[in-house]
Protein backbone atom coordinates (compact mmCIF):
# COMPACT_ATOMS: atom_id res chain seq x y z
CA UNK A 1 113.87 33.42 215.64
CA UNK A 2 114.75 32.39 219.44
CA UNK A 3 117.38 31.03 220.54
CA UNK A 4 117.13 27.06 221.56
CA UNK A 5 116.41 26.55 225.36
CA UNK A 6 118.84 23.97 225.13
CA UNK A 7 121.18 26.66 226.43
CA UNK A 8 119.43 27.47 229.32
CA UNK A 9 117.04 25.04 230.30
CA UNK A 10 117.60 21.63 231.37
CA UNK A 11 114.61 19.02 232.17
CA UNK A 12 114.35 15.72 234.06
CA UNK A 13 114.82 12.39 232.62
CA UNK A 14 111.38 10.76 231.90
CA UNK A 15 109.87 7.62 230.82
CA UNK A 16 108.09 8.41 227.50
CA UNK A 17 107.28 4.93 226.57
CA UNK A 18 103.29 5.40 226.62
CA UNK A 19 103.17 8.73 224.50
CA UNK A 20 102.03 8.33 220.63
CA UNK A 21 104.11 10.72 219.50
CA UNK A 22 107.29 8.63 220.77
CA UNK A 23 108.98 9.06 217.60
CA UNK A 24 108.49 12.38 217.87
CA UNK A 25 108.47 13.49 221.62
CA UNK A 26 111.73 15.47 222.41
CA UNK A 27 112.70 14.73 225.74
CA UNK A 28 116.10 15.89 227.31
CA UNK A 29 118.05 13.26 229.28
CA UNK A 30 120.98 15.40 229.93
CA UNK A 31 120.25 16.29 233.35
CA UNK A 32 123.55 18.29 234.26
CA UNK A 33 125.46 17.78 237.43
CA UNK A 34 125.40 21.79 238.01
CA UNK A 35 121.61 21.86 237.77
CA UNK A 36 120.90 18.91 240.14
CA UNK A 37 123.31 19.87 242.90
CA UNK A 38 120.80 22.60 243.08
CA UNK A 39 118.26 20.44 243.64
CA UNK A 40 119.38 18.12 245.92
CA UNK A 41 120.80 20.97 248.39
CA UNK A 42 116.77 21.35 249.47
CA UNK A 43 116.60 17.17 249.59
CA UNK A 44 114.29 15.99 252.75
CA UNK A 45 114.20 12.35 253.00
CA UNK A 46 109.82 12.84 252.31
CA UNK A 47 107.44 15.00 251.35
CA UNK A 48 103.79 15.35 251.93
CA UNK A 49 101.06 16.89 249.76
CA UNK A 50 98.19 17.43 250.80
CA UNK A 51 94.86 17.71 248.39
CA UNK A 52 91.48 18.83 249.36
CA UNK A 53 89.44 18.17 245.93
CA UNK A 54 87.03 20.81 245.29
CA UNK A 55 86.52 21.86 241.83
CA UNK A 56 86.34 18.23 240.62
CA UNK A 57 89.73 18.26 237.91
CA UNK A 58 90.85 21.54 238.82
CA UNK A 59 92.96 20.54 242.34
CA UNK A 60 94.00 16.85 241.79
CA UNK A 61 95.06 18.22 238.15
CA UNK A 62 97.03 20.76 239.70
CA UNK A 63 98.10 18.59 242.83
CA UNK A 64 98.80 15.27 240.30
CA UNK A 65 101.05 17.77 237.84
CA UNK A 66 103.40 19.17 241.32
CA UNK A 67 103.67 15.84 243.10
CA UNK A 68 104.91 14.42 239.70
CA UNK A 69 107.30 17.14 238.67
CA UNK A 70 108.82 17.38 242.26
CA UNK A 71 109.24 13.71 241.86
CA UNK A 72 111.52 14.62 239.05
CA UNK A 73 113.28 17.23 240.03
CA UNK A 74 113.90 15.31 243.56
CA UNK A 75 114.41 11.66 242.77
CA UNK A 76 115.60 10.77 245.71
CA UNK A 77 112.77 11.83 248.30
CA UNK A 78 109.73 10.05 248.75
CA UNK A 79 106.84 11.88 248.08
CA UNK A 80 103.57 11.24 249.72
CA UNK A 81 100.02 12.78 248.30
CA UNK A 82 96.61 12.88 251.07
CA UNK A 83 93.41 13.08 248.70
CA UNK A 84 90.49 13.08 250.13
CA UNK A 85 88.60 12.01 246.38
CA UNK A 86 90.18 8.70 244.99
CA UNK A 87 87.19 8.25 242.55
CA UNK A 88 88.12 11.95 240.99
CA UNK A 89 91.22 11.37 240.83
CA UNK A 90 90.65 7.78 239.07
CA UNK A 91 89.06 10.07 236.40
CA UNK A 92 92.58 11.23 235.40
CA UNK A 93 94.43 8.14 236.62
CA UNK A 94 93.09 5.94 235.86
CA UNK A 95 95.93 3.23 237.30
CA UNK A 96 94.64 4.16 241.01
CA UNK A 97 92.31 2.19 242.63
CA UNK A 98 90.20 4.21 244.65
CA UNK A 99 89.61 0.98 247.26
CA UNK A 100 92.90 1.45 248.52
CA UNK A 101 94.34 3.47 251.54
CA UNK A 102 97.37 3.17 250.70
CA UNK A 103 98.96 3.09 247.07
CA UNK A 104 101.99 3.13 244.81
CA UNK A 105 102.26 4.88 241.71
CA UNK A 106 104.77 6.69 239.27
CA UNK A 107 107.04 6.14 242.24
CA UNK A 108 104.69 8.17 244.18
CA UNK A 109 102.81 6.64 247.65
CA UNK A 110 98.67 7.85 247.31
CA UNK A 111 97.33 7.74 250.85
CA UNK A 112 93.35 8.14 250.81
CA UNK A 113 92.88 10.88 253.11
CA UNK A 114 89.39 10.17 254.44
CA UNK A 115 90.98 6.77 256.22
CA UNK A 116 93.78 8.68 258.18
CA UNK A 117 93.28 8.44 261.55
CA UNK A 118 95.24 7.97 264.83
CA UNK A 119 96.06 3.92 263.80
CA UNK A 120 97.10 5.00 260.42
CA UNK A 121 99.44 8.29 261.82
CA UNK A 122 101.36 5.59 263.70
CA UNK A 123 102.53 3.58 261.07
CA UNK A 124 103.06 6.40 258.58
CA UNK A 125 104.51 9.44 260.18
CA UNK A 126 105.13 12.71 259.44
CA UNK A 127 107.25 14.36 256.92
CA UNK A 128 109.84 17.37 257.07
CA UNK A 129 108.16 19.16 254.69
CA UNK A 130 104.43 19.35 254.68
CA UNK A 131 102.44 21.31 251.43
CA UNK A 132 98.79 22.05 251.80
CA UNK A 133 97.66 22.92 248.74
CA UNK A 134 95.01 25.86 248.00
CA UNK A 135 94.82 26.54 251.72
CA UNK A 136 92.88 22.79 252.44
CA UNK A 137 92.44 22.20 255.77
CA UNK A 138 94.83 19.08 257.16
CA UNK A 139 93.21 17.07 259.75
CA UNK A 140 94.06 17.49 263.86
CA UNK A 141 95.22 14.01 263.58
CA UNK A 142 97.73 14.87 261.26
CA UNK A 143 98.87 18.32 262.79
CA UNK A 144 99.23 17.80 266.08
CA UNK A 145 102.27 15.69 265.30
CA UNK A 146 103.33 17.73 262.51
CA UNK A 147 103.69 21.25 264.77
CA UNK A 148 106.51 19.31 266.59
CA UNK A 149 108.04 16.68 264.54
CA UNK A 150 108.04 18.80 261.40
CA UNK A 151 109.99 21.78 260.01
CA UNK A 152 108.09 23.29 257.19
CA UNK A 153 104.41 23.46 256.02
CA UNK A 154 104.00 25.75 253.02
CA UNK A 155 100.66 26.49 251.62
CA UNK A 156 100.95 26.68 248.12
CA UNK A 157 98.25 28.95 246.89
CA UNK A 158 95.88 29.07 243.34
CA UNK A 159 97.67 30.72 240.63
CA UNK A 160 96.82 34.67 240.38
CA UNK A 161 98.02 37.40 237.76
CA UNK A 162 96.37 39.89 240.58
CA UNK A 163 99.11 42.22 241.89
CA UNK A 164 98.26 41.29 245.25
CA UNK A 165 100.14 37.85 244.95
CA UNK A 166 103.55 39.09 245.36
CA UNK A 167 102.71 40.84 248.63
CA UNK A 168 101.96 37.50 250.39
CA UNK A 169 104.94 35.41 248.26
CA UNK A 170 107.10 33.72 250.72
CA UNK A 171 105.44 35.31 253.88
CA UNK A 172 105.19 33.85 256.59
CA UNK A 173 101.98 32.70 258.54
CA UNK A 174 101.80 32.00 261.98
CA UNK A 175 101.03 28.64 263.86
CA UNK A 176 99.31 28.72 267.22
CA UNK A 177 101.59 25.87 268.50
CA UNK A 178 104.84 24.00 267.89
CA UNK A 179 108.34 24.48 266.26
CA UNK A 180 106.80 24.21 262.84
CA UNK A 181 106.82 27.27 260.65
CA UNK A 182 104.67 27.96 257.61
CA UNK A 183 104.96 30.21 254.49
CA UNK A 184 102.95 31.03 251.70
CA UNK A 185 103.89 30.11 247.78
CA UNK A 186 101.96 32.15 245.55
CA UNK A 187 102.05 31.18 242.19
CA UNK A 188 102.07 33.59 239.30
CA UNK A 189 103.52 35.12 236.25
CA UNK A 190 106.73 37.10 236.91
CA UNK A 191 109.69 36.94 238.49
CA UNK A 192 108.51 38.21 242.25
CA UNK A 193 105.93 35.49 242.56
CA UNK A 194 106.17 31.97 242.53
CA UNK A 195 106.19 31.37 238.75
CA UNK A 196 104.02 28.12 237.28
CA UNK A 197 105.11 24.70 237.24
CA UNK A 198 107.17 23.79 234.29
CA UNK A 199 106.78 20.95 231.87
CA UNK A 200 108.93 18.08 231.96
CA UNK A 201 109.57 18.06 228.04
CA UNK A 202 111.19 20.55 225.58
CA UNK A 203 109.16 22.10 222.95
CA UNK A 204 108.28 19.50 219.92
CA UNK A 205 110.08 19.98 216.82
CA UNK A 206 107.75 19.83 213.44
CA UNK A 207 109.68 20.41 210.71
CA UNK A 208 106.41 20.66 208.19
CA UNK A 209 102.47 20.73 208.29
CA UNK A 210 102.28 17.23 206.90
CA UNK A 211 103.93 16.01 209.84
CA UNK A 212 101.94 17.89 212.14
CA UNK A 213 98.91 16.33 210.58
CA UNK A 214 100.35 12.76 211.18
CA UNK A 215 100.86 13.49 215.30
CA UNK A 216 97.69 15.17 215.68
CA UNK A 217 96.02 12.08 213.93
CA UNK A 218 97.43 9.58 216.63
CA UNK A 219 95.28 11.66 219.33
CA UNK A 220 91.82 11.42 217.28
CA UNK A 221 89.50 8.53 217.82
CA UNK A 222 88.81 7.52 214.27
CA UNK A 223 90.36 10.09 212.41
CA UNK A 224 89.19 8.53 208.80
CA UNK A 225 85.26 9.99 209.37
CA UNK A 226 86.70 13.61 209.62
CA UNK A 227 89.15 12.82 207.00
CA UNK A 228 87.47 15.44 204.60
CA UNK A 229 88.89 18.17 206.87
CA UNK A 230 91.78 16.58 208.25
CA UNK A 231 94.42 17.84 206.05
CA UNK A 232 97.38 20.39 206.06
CA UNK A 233 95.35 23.31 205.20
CA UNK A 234 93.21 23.12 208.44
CA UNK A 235 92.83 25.12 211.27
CA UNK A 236 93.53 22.83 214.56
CA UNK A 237 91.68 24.37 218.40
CA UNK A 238 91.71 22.48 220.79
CA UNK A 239 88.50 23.68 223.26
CA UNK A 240 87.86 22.31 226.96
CA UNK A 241 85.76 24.91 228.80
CA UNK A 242 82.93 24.98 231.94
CA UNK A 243 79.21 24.69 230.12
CA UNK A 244 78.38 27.71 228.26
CA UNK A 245 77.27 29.07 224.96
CA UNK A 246 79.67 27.84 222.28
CA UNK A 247 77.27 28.83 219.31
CA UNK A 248 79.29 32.24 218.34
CA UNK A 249 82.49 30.25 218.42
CA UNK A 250 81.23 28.01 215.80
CA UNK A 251 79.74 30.70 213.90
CA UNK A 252 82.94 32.75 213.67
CA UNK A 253 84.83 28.73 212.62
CA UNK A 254 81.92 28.86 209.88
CA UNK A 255 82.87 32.43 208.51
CA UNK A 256 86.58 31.29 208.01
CA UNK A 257 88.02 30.25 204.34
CA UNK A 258 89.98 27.28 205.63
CA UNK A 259 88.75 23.80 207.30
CA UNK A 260 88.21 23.68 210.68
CA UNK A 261 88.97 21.04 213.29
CA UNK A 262 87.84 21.63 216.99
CA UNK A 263 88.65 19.15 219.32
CA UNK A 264 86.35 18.45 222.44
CA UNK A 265 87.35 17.98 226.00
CA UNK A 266 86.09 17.41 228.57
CA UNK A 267 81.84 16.59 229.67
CA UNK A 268 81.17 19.86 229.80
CA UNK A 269 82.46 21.04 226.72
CA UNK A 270 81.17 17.80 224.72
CA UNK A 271 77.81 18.95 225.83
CA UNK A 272 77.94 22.57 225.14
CA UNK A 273 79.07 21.74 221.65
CA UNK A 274 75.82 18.87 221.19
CA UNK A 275 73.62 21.93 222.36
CA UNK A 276 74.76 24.15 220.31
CA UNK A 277 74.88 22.22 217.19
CA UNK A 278 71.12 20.95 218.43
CA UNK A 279 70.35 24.20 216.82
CA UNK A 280 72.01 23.53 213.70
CA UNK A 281 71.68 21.45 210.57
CA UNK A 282 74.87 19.44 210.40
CA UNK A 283 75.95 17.70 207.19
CA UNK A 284 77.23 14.64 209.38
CA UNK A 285 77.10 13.40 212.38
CA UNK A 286 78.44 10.38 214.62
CA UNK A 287 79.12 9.41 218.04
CA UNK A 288 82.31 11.45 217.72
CA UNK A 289 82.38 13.27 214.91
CA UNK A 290 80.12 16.07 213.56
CA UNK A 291 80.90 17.97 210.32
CA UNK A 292 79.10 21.18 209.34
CA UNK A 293 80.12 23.55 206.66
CA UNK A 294 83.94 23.76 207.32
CA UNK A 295 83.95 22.46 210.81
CA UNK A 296 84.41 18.93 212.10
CA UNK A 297 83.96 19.09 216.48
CA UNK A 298 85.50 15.91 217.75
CA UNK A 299 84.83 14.67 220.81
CA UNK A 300 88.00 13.37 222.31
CA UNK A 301 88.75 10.57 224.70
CA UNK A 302 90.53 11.10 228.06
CA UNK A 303 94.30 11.11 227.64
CA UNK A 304 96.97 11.59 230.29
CA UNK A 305 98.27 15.29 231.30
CA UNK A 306 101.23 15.01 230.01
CA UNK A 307 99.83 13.83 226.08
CA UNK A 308 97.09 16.62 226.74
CA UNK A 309 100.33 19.26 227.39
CA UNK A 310 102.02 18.11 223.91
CA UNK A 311 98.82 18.06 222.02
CA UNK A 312 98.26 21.83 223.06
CA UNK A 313 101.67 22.16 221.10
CA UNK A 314 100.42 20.82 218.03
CA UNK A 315 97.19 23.30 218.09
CA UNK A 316 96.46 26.58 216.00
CA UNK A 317 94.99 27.92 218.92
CA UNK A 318 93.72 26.92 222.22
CA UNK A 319 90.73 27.44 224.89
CA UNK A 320 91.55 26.42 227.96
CA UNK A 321 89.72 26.38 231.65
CA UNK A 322 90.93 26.79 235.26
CA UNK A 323 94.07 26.79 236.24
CA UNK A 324 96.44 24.08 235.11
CA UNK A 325 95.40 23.97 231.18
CA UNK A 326 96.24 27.89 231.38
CA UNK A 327 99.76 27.42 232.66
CA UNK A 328 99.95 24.44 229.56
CA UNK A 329 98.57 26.82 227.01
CA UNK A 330 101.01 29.10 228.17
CA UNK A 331 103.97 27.18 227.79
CA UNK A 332 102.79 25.97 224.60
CA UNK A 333 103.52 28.84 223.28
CA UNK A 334 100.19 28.99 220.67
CA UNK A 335 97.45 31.44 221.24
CA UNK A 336 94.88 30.73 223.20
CA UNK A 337 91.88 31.82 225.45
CA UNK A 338 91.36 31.08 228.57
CA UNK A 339 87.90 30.02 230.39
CA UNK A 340 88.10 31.70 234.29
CA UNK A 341 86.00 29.52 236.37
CA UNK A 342 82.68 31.61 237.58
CA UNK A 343 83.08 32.99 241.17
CA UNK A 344 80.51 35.37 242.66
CA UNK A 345 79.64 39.03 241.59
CA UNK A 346 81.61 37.75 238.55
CA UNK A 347 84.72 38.25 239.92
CA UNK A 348 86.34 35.95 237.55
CA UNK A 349 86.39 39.68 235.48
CA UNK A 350 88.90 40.57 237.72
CA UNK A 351 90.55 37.85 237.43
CA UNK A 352 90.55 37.94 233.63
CA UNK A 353 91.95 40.91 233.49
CA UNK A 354 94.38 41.08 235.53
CA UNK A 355 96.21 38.24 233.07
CA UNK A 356 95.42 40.69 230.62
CA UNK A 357 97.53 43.12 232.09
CA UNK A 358 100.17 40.44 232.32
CA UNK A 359 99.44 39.66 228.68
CA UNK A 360 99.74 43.58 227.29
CA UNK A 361 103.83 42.78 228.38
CA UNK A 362 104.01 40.46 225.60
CA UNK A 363 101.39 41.63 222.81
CA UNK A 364 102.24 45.25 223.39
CA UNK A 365 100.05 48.64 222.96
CA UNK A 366 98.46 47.21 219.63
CA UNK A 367 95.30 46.11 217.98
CA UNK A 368 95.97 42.45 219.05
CA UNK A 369 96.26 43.32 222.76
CA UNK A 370 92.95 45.55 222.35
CA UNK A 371 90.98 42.89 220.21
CA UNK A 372 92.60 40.45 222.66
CA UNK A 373 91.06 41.93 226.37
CA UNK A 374 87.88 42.42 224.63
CA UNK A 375 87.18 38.91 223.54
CA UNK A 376 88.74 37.52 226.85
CA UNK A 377 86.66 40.07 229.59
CA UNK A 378 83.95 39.15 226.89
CA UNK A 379 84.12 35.64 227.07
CA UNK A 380 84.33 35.50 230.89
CA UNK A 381 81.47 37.99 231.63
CA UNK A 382 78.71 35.48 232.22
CA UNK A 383 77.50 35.27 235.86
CA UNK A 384 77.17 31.26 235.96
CA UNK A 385 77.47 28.30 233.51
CA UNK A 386 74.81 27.86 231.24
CA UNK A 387 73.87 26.27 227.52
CA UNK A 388 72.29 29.77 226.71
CA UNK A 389 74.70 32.40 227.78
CA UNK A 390 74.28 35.77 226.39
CA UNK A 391 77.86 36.77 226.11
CA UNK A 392 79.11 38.96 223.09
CA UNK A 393 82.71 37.89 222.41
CA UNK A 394 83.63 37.88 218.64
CA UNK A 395 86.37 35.16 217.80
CA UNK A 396 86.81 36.40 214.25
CA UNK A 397 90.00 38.90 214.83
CA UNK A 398 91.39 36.27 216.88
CA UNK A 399 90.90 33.28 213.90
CA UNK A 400 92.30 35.98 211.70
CA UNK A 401 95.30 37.02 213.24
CA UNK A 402 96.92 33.39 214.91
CA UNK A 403 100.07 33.61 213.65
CA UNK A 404 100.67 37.43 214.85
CA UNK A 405 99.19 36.68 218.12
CA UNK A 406 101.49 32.86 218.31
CA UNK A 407 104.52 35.38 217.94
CA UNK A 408 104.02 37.35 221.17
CA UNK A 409 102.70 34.29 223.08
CA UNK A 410 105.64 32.46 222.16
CA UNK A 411 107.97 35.13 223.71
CA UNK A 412 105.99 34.82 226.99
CA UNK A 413 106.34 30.71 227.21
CA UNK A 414 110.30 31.36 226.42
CA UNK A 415 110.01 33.82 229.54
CA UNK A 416 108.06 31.58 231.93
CA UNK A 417 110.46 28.72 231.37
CA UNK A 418 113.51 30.24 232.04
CA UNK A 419 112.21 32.99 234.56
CA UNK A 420 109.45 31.44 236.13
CA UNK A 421 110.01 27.99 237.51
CA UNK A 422 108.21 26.93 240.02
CA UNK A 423 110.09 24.11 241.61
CA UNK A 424 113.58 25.78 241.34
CA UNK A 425 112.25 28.64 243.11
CA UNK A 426 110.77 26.89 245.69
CA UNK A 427 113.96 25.24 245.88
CA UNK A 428 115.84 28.46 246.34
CA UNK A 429 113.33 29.72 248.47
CA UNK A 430 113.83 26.58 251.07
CA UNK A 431 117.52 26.54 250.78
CA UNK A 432 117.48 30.61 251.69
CA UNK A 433 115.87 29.93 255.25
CA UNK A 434 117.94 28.92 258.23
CA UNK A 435 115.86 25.91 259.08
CA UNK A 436 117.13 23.90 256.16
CA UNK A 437 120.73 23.60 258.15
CA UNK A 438 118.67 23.59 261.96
């Protein structure tokens, strides 16, 4: 139906040891020579990233997912990553140890940004090229060296579909001292904005529902007490959303004809589930595992970003939250819905649909697109997180119609990955500036 992105896309050698879908897990080695040289044109001997954490998961996930892929896409430079939150980021590395100032890991240093002072600046230095991520302030102690001794700060900015983002792509921003110049990288979805950070994988290959059964079985803590539903018939969703009112999604999963399978992620979502089914006389229930009519809601265990991005893959649908898990579900190329995080006035709305006009590109002037904005504005239209939301979404055309809506969305992940690259346009955009060759 598409043709393979083998022919246009080429991805970074990775270690794939820890994934349980090894025998499964494509992953391209074939790095070409043409492709890297374009890379290591923009080479600076470091890299810093900064990372003010905020929204708990939301900015490490983001900042964790860039300092990893620019590690792959620039082998050679050594990247360096400020957080000022080692115990949140422990939550989704769990290999850090948040005691530490100073840290190795997946060949990337970890500095603990609440110990950097003017002791620590002497030993470590300043980089070439500095990233602040989402606008976070970097401290004096930091800067005052950096508007001299470095060349580039870029702020790279929270992904938008709003059409003001490509106004303020790649403009610059002016310092009040120094030889250092800064620039803002706005994420988005098209070709005049920064584009999304790509996955480091190509797309699984399942040749049949029976073996797509068998991978998504390796993610689920004891799969054998939801065995009932767990066959090739079902419906797999995988939902991690801010609290709210999940009691019309599981009455639309109870008005289906086939088994359902919902998997849990996150606190949040565990606990929006357990209140909603509070209300509800469930057939069986577990620490994990609760069955009722033709649903089973599992609550999942933490796995790594880059098992989380493959598992998304494997999914009938998906509801994702924030920022990074949309740019996943996107690329997954299954249909999903997507959880805005609440912001004042509710101006997540705007938010929402502003993606939706980015969306009508791929489903088109049809009945999908119109069912689509309705359940998404509708979804997103409560003013703060709460157990007992009164929103009015309707999940049922959406259930109904997966496989027309998969179509569409998988014509927009084929577009992102070859138009929308993140780290190869930042790479053009550094190597198109004359203070590269100063």
């Amino acid at each position: 139906m598409y043709p393979p992105l083998d022919d246009h896309y080429s991805y970074p050698q990775l270690d794939d040891h820890r994934s349980p879908l090894n025998d499964w897990w494509v992953t391209r080695t074939d790095f070409t020579n043409e492709t890297q040289e374009v890379q290591v044109q923009v080479q600076f001997p470091m890299i810093d990233i900064f990372c003010h954490i905020i929204d708990n998961f939301g900015d490490i996930g983001v900042v964790y997912r860039f300092a990893r892929t620019m590690k792959a896409f620039f082998p050679k430079t050594k990247i360096r990553v400020f957080v000022d939150d080692l115990n949140t980021f422990k939550s989704i590395c769990t290999a850090i140890d948040q005691h530490q100032t100073i840290q190795e890991h997946e060949d990337i240093t970890w500095i603990d940004l609440t110990k950097l002072d003017d002791e620590l600046m002497k030993c470590i230095g300043t980089s070439e090229l500095v990233f602040e991520t989402f606008a976070c302030e970097i401290p004096a102690v930091y800067m005052k060296r950096a508007y001299y001794q470095s060349r580039l700060l870029i702020n790279l900015e929270h992904l938008s579909a709003e059409e003001w983002v490509e106004g303020y792509h790649e403009k610059e921003s002016l310092l009040p001292e120094g030889t250092l110049k800064k620039y803002y990288f706005m994420p988005g979805f098209n070709e005049n904005t920064g584009g999304i950070i790509p996955n480091l994988f190509s797309p699984l290959a399942v040749s049949c529902a029976k073996e797509r059964l068998e991978m998504i079985k390796k993610y689920i803590p004891e799969p054998e007490k939801a065995v009932a539903l767990l066959n090739d018939n079902s419906i797999f969703g995988s939902v991690f959303t801010y609290t709210r009112n999940l009691e019309r999604l599981l009455e639309d999963c109870f008005a289906l004809s086939k088994p359902v399978v919902l998997l849990s992620f996150g606190d949040k979502t565990t606990n929006s589930f357990r209140n909603a089914l509070k209300k509800l006389p469930s057939t069986t229930s577990d620490a994990q595992v609760t069955t009722i009519h033709n649903c089973s809601i599992i609550e999942m265990q933490f796995i790594p970003q880059q098992e989380y991005d493959l598992l998304l893959q494997l999914m009938d649908f998906n509801i994702v939250r924030g920022e990074d898990s949309l740019t996943r579900a996107v690329l997954a190329g299954k249909p999903f819905i997507w959880n805005a995080y609440i912001q004042d006035n509710c101006y997540q709305i705007v938010k929402v649909e502003a993606f939706c006009s980015i969306m009508k590109k791929w489903l088109g002037d049809s009945i999908e697109f119109d069912e689509y904005q309705k359940l998404m504005v509708a979804f997103n239209s409560a003013p703060d997180e709460s157990f007992e939301q009164k929103t009015n979404e309707s999940f049922l055309f959406f259930l109904k119609n997966l496989k027309k809506i998969e179509h569409s969305i998988t014509e927009m992940s084929y577009f992102m990955t070859r138009n929308c690259n993140l780290i190869q346009k930042m790479a053009t955009f550094i190597n198109d500036y004359p203070y590269n060759n100063e």
